[in-house]
C-alpha atoms as a PDB file:
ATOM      1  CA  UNK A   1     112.454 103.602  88.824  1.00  0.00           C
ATOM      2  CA  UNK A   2     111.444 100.478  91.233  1.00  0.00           C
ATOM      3  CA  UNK A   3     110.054 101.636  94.322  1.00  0.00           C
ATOM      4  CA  UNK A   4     111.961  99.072  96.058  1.00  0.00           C
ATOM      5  CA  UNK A   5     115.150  99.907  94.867  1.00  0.00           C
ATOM      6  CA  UNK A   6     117.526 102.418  96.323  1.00  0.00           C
ATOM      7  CA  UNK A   7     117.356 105.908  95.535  1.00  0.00           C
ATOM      8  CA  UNK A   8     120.144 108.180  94.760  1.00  0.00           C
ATOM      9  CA  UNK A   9     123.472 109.007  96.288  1.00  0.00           C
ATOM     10  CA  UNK A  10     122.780 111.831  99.033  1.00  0.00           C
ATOM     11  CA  UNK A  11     126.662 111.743 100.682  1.00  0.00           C
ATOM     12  CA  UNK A  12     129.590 109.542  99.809  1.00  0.00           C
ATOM     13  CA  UNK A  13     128.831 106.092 100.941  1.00  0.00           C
ATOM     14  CA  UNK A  14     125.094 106.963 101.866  1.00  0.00           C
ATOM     15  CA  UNK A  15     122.094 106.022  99.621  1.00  0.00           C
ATOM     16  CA  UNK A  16     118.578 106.454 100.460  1.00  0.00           C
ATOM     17  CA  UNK A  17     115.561 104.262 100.360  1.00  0.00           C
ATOM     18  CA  UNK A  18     112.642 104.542  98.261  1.00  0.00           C
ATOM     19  CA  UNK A  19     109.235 104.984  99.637  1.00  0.00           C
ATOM     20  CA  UNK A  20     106.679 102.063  98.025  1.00  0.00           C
ATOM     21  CA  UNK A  21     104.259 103.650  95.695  1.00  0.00           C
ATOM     22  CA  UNK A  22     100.798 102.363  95.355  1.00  0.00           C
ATOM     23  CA  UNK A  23      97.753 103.535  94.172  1.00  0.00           C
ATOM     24  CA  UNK A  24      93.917 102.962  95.193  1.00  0.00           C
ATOM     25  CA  UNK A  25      90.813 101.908  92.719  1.00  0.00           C
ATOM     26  CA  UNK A  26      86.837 101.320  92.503  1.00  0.00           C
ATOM     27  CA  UNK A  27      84.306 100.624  89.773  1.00  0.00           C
ATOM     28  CA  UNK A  28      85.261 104.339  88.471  1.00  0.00           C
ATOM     29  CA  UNK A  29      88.658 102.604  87.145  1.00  0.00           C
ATOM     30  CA  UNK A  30      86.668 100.191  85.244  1.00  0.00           C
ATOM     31  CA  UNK A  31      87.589  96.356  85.134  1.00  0.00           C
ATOM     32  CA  UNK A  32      89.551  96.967  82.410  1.00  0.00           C
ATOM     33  CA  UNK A  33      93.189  97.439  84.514  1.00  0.00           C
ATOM     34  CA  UNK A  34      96.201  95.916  83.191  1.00  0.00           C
ATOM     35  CA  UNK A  35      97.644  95.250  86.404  1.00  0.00           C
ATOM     36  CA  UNK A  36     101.307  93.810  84.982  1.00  0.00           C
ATOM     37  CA  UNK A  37     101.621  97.299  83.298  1.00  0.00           C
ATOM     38  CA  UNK A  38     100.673  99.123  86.527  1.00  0.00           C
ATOM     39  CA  UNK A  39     103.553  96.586  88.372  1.00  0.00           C
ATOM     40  CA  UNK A  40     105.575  97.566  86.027  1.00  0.00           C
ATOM     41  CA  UNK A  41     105.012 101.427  86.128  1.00  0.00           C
ATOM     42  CA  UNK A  42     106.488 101.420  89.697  1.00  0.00           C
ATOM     43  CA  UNK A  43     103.639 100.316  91.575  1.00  0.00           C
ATOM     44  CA  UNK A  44     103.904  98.471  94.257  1.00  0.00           C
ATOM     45  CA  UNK A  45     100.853  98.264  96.460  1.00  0.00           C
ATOM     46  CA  UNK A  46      97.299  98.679  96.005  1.00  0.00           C
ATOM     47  CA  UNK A  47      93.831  99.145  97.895  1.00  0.00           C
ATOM     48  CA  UNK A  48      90.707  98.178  96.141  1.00  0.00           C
ATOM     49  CA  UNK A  49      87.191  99.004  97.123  1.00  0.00           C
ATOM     50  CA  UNK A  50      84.925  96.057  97.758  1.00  0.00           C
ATOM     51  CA  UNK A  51      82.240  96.914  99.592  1.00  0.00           C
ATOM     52  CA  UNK A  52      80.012 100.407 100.908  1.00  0.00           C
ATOM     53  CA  UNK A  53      77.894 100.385 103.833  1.00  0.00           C
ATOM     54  CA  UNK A  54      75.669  96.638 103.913  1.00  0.00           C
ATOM     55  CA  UNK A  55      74.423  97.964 100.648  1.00  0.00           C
ATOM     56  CA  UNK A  56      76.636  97.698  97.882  1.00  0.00           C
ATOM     57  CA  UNK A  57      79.487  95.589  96.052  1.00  0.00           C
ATOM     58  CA  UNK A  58      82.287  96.591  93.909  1.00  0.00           C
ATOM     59  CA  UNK A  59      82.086  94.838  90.676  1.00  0.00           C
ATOM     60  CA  UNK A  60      85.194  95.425  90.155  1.00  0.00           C
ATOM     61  CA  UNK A  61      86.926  93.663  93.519  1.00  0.00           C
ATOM     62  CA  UNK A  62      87.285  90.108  92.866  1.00  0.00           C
ATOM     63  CA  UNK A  63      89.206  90.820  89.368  1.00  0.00           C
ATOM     64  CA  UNK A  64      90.927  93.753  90.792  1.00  0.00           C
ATOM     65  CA  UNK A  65      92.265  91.458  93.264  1.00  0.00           C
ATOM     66  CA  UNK A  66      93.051  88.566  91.487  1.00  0.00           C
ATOM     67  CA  UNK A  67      95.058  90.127  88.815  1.00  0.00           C
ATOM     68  CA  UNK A  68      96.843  92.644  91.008  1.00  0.00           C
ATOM     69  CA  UNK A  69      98.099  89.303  93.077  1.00  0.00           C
ATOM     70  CA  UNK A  70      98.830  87.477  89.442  1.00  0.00           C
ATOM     71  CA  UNK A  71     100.909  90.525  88.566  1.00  0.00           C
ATOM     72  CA  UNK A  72     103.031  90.798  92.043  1.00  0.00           C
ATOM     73  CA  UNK A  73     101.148  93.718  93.541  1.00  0.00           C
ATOM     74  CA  UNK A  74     100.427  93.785  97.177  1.00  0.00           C
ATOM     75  CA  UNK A  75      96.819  94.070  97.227  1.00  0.00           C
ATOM     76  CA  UNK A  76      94.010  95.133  99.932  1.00  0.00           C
ATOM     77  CA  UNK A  77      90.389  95.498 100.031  1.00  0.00           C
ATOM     78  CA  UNK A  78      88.667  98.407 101.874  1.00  0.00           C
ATOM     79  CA  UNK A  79      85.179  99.220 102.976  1.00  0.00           C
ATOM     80  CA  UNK A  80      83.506 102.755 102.036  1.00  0.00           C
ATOM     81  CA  UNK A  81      82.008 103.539 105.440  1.00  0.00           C
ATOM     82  CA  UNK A  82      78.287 104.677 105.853  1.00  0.00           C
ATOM     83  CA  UNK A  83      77.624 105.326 109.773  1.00  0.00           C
ATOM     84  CA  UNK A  84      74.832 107.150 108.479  1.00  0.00           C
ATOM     85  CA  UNK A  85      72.541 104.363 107.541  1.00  0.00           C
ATOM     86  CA  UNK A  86      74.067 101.927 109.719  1.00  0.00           C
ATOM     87  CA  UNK A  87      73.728 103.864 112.631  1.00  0.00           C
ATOM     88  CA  UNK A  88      75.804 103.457 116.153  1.00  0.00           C
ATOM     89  CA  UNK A  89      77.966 100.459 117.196  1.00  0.00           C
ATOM     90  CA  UNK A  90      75.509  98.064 115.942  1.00  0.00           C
ATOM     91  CA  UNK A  91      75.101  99.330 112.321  1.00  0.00           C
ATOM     92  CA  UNK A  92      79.171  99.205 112.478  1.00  0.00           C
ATOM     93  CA  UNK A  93      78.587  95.456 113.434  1.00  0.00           C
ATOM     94  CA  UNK A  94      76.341  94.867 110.292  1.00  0.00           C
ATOM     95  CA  UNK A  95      78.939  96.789 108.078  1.00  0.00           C
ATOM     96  CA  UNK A  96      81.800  95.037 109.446  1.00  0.00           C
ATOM     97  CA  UNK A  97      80.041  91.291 108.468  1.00  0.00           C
ATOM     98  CA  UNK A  98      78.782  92.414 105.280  1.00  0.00           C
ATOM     99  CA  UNK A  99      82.519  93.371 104.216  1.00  0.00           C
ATOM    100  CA  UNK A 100      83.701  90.106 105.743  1.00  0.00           C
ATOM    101  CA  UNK A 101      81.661  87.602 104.087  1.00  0.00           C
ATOM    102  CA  UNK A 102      82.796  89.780 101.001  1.00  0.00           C
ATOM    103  CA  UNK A 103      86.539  90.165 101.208  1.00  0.00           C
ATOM    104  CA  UNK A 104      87.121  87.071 103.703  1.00  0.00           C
ATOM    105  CA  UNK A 105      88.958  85.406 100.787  1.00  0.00           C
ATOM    106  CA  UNK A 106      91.269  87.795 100.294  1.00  0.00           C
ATOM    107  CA  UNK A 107      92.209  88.232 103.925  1.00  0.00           C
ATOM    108  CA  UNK A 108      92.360  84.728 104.604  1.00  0.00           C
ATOM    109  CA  UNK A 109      94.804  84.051 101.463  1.00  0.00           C
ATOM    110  CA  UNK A 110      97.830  85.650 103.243  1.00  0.00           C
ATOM    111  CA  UNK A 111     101.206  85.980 102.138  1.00  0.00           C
ATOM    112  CA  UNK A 112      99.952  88.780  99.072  1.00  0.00           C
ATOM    113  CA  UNK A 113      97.455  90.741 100.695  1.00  0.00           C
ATOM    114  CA  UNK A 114      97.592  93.816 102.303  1.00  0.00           C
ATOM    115  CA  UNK A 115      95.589  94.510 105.871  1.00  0.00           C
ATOM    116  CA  UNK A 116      91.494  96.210 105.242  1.00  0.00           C
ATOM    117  CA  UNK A 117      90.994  99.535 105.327  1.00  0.00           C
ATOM    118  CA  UNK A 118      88.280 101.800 106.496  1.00  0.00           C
ATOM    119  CA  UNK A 119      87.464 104.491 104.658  1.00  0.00           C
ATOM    120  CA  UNK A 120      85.555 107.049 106.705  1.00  0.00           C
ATOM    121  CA  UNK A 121      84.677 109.948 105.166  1.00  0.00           C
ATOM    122  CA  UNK A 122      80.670 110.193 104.465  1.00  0.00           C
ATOM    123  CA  UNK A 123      79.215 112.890 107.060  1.00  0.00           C
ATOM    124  CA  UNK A 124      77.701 110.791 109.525  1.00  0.00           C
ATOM    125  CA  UNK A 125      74.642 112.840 110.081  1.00  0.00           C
ATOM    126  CA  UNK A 126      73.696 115.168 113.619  1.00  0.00           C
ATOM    127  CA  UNK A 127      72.979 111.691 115.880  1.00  0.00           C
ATOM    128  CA  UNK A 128      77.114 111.871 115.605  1.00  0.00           C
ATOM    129  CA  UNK A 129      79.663 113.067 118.457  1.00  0.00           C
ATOM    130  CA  UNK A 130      82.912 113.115 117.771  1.00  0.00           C
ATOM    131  CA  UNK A 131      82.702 109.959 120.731  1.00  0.00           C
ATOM    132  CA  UNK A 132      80.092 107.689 119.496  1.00  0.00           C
ATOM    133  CA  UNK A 133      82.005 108.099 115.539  1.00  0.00           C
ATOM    134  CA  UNK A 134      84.879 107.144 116.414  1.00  0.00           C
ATOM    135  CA  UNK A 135      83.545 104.438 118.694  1.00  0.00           C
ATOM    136  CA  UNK A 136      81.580 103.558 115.530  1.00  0.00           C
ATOM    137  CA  UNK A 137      85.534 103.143 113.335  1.00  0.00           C
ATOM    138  CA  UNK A 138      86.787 101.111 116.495  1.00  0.00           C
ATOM    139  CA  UNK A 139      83.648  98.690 116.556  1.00  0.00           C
ATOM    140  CA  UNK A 140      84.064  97.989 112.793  1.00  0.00           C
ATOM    141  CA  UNK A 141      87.977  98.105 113.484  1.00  0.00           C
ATOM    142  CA  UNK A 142      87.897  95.641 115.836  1.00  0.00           C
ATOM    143  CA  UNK A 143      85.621  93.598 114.296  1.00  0.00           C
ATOM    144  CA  UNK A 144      87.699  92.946 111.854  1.00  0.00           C
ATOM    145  CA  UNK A 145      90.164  91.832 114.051  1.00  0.00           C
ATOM    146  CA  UNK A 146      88.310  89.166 116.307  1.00  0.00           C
ATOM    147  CA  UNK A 147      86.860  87.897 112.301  1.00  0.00           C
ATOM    148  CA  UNK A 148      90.624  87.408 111.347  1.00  0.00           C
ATOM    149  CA  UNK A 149      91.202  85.842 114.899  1.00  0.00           C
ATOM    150  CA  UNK A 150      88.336  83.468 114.126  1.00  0.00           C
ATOM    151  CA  UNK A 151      90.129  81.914 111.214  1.00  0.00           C
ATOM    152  CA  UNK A 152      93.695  82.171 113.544  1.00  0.00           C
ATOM    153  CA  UNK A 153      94.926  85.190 111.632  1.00  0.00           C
ATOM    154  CA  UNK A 154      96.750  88.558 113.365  1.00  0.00           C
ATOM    155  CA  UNK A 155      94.978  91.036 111.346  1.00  0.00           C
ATOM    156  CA  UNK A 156      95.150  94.868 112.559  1.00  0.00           C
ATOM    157  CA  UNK A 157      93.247  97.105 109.970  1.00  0.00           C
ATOM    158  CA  UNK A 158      93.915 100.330 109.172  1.00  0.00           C
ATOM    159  CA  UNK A 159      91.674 103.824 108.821  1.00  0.00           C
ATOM    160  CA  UNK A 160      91.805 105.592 105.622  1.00  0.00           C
ATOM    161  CA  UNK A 161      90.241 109.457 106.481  1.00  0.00           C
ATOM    162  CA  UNK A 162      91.060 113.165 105.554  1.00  0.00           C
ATOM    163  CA  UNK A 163      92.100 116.140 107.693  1.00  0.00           C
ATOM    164  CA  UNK A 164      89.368 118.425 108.760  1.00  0.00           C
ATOM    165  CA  UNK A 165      87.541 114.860 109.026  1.00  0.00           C
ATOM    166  CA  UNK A 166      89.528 113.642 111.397  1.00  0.00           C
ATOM    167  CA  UNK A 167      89.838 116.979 113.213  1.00  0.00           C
ATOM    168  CA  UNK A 168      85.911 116.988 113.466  1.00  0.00           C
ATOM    169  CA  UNK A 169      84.772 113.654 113.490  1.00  0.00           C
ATOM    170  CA  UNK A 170      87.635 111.236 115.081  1.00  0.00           C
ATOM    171  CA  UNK A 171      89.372 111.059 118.666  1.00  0.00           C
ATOM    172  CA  UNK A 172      92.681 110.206 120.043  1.00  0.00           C
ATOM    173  CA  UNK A 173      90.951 106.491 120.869  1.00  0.00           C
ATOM    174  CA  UNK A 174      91.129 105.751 116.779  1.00  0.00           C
ATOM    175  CA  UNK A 175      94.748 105.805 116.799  1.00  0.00           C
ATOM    176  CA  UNK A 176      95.426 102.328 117.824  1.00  0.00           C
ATOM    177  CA  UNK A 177      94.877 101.993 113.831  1.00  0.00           C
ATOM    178  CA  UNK A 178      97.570 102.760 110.988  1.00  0.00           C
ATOM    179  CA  UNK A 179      96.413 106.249 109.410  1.00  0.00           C
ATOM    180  CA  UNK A 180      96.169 106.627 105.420  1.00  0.00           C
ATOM    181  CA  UNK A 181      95.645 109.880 105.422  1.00  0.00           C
ATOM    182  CA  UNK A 182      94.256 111.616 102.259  1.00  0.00           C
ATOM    183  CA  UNK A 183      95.893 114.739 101.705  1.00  0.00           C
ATOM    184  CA  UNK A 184      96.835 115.980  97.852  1.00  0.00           C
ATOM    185  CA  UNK A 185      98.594 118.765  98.179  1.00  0.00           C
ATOM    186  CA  UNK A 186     101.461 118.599  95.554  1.00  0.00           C
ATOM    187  CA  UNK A 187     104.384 117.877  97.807  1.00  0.00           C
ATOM    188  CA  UNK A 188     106.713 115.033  96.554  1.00  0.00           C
ATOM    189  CA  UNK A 189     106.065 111.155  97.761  1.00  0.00           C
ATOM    190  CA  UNK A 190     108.987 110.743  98.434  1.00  0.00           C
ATOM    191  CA  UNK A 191     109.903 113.923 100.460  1.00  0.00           C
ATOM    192  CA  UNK A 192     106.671 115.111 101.378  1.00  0.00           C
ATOM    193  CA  UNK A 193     104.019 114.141 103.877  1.00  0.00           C
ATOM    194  CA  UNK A 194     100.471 114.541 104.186  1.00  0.00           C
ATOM    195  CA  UNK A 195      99.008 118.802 105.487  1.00  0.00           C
ATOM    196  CA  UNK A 196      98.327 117.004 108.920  1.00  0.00           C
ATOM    197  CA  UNK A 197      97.316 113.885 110.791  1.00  0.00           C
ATOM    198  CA  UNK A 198      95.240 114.749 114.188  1.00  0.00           C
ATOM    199  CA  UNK A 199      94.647 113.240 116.102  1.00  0.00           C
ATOM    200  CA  UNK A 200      97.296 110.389 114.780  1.00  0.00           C
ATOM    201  CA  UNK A 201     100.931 111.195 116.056  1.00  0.00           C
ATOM    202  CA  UNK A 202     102.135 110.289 112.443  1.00  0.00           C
ATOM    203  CA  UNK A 203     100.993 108.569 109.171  1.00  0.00           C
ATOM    204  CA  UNK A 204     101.591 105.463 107.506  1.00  0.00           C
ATOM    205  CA  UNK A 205     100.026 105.820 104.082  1.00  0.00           C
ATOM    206  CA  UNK A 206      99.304 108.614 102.385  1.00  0.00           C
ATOM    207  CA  UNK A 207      96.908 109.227  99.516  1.00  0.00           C
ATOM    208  CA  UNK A 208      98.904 112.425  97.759  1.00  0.00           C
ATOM    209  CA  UNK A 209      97.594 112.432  94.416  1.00  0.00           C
ATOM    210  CA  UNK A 210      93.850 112.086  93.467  1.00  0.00           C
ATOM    211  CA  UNK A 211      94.317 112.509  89.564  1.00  0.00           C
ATOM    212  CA  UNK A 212      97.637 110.547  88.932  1.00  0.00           C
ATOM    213  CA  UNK A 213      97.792 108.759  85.203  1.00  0.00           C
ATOM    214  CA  UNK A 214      99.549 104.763  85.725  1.00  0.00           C
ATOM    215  CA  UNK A 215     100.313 102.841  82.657  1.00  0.00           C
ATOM    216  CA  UNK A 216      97.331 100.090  82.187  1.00  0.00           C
ATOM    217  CA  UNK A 217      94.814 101.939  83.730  1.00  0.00           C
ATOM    218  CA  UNK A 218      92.275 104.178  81.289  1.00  0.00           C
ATOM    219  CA  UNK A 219      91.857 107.657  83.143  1.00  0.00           C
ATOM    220  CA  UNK A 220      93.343 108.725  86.370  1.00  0.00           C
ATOM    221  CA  UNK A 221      93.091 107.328  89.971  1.00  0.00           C
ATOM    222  CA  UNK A 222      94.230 107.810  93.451  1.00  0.00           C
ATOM    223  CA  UNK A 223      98.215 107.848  94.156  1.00  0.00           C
ATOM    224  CA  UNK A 224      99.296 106.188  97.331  1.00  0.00           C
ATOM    225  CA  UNK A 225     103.136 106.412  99.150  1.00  0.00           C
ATOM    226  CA  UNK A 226     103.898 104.322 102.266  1.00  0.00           C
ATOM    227  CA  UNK A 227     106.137 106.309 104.783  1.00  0.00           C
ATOM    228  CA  UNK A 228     108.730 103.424 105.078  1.00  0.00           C
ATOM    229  CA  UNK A 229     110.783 100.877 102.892  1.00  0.00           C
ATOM    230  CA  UNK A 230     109.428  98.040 101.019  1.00  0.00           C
ATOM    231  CA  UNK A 231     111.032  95.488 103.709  1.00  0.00           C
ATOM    232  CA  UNK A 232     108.880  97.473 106.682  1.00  0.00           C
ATOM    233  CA  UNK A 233     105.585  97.480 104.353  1.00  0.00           C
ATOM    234  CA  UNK A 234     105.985  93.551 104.803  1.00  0.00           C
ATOM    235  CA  UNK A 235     104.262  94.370 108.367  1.00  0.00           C
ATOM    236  CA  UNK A 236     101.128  95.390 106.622  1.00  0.00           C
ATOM    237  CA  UNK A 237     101.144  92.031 104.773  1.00  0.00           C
ATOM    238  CA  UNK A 238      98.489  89.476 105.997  1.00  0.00           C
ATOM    239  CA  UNK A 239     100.831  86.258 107.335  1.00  0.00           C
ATOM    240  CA  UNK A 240      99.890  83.059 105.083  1.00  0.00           C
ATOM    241  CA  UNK A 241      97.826  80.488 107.574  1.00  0.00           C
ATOM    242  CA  UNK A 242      99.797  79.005 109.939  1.00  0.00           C
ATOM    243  CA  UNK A 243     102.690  81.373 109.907  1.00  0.00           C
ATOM    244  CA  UNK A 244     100.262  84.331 111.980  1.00  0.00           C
ATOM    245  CA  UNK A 245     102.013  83.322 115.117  1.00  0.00           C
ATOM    246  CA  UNK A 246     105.899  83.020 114.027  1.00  0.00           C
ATOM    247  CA  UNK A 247     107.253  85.817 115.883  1.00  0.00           C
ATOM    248  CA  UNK A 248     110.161  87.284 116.634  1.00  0.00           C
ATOM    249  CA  UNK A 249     111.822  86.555 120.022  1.00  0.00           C
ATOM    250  CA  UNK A 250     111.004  90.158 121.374  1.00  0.00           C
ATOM    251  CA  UNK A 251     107.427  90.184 119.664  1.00  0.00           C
ATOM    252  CA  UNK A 252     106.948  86.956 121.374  1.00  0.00           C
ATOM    253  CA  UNK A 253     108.054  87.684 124.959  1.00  0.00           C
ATOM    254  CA  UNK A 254     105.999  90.748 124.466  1.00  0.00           C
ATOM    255  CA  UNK A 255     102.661  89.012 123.647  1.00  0.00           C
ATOM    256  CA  UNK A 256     103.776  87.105 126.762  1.00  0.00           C
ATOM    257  CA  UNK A 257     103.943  89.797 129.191  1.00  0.00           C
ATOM    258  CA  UNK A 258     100.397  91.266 127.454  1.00  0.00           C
ATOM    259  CA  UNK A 259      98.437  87.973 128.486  1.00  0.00           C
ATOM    260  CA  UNK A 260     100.551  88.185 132.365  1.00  0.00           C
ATOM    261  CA  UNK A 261      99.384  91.987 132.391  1.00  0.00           C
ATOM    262  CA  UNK A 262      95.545  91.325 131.112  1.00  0.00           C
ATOM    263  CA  UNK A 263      95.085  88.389 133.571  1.00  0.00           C
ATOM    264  CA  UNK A 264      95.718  90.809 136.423  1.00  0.00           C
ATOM    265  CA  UNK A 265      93.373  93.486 135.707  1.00  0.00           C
ATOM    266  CA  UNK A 266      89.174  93.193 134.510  1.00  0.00           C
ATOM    267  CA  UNK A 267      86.518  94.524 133.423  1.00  0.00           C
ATOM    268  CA  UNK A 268      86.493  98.451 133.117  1.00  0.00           C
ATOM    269  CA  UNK A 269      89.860  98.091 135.073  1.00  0.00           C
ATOM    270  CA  UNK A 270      91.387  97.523 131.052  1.00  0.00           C
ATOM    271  CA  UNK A 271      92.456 100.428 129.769  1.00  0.00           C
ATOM    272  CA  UNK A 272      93.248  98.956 126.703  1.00  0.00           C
ATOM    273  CA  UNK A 273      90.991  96.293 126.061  1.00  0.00           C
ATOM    274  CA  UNK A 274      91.891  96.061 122.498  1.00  0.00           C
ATOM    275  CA  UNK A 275      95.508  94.322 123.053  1.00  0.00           C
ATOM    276  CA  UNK A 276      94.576  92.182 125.502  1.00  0.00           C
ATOM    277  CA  UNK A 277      91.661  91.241 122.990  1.00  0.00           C
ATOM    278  CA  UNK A 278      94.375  90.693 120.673  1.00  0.00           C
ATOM    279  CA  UNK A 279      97.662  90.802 122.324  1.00  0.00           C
ATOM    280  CA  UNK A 280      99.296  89.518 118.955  1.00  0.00           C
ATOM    281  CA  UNK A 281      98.742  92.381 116.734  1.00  0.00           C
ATOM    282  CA  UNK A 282      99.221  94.785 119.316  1.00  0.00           C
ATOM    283  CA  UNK A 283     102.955  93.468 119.655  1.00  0.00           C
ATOM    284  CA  UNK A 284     102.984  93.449 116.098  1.00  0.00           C
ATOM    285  CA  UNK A 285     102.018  96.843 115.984  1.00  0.00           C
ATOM    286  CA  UNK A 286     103.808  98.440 118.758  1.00  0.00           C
ATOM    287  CA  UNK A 287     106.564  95.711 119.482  1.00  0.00           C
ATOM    288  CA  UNK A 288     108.150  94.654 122.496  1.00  0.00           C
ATOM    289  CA  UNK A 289     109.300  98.312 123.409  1.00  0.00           C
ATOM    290  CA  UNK A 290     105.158  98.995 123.582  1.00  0.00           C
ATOM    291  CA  UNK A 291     103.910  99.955 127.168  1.00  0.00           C
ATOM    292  CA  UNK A 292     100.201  98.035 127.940  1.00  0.00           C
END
């Protein structure tokens, strides 16, 4: 099976898509991955770790995404998040650069690589609210963004997190990010979904399988499914320079009426200082039918 092909007949005349299947890796997969086999196998998509906390690099990343891009797989690089040593907004600064002037490359290649990720699931310690965490993930978040604006790139990362997590750790003001929710519990990718996704509305990946076996990799390692079709996972693709502002006529006239609507209001008067920050990924994300 190709995960971008079309599944089987469900009614005369009616087929149904195939969700992409991905997977995501780390040093513990070893450098060893024979990423044409895993292309092969089905795989479509891919998050690799490259940095955690302003501590460490993977030793794995640059070859994991090199050869992932060599053998056609849409590739990403995500940051293991420690707010407990790199405490409040500003240690999510200091995180946010040190993955940067790690994975920069990779984001500013375009056209084959897939948005960051944050993965936040290290217990952030008692000087945590459920507030000040997840104004930690929106610092880094955003971060990210105004990096990627730097280099004129539309870049809107994503949070990778688990249930009771989320439930404890993360509010309703971290949803302006696409959810990969971890969540193995045996249902099918293609039919299933993940146990829950509070305070998200929804999810966009899901990790359903921690101990799935891939052709060309040696042991097991984390199975991913994208709730959508391989043409709408293009939308987590980073655009290839130059092309970051080519939008769509609605997109467009939508960015449009963002920079109208954030010239008329300041300061703590901006409810949603994040798309006026970036008024381009936020029609991106939400599209012209989005309300500022």
């Amino acid at each position: 099976m190709t995960v971008c092909a079309l599944g089987m007949m469900v009614e005369p005349g009616w087929v149904m898509a195939q969700r992409p299947l991905g997977i995501d890796v780390s040093d513990f997969q070893g450098s060893g991955i024979n990423w044409a086999s895993v292309k092969a196998s089905g795989v479509s998509f891919a998050w690799t770790k490259a940095t955690e906390g302003t501590f460490s690099t993977a030793s794995t990343f640059t070859i994991n995404e090199a050869n992932a891009q060599a053998a056609g797989v849409l590739i990403g690089a995500y940051d293991y998040a420690r707010p407990d040593l790199d405490l409040g907004t500003a240690g999510a600064d200091a995180e946010a650069a040190r993955f940067w002037s790690v994975a920069q490359n990779y984001i500013k290649g375009g056209g084959t690589y897939l948005v960051p990720m944050l993965d936040i699931e290290q217990d952030p310690g008692s000087s945590y609210t459920k507030a000040s965490l997840s104004a930690w993930v929106n610092e880094w978040c955003q971060d990210i963004v105004n990096d990627a604006a730097a280099v004129h790139l539309a870049v809107h990362p994503g949070v990778c997190t688990y249930g009771s997590y989320a439930t404890a750790w993360l509010d309703s003001t971290v949803t302006q990010w696409p959810l990969w929710m971890v969540s193995p519990n045996g249902q099918s990718p293609q039919t299933g979904a993940p146990a829950g996704t509070s305070p998200w509305a929804t999810w966009n990946f899901w990790l359903y399988s921690t101990s799935n076996s891939v052709p060309g990799i040696s042991g097991s390692c984390d199975a991913d499914v994208f709730n959508g079709t391989s043409t709408t996972l293009d939308q987590y693709v980073i655009p290839e320079p130059g092309t970051a502002l080519l939008l769509t006529i609605p997109a467009l006239l939508c960015v449009l009426k963002r920079r109208w609507a954030c010239s008329r209001v300041s300061g703590s008067a901006r409810v949603r200082a994040h798309r006026c920050n970036d008024p381009v990924s936020a029609c991106q994300d939400g599209g012209a039918a989005g309300t500022f």
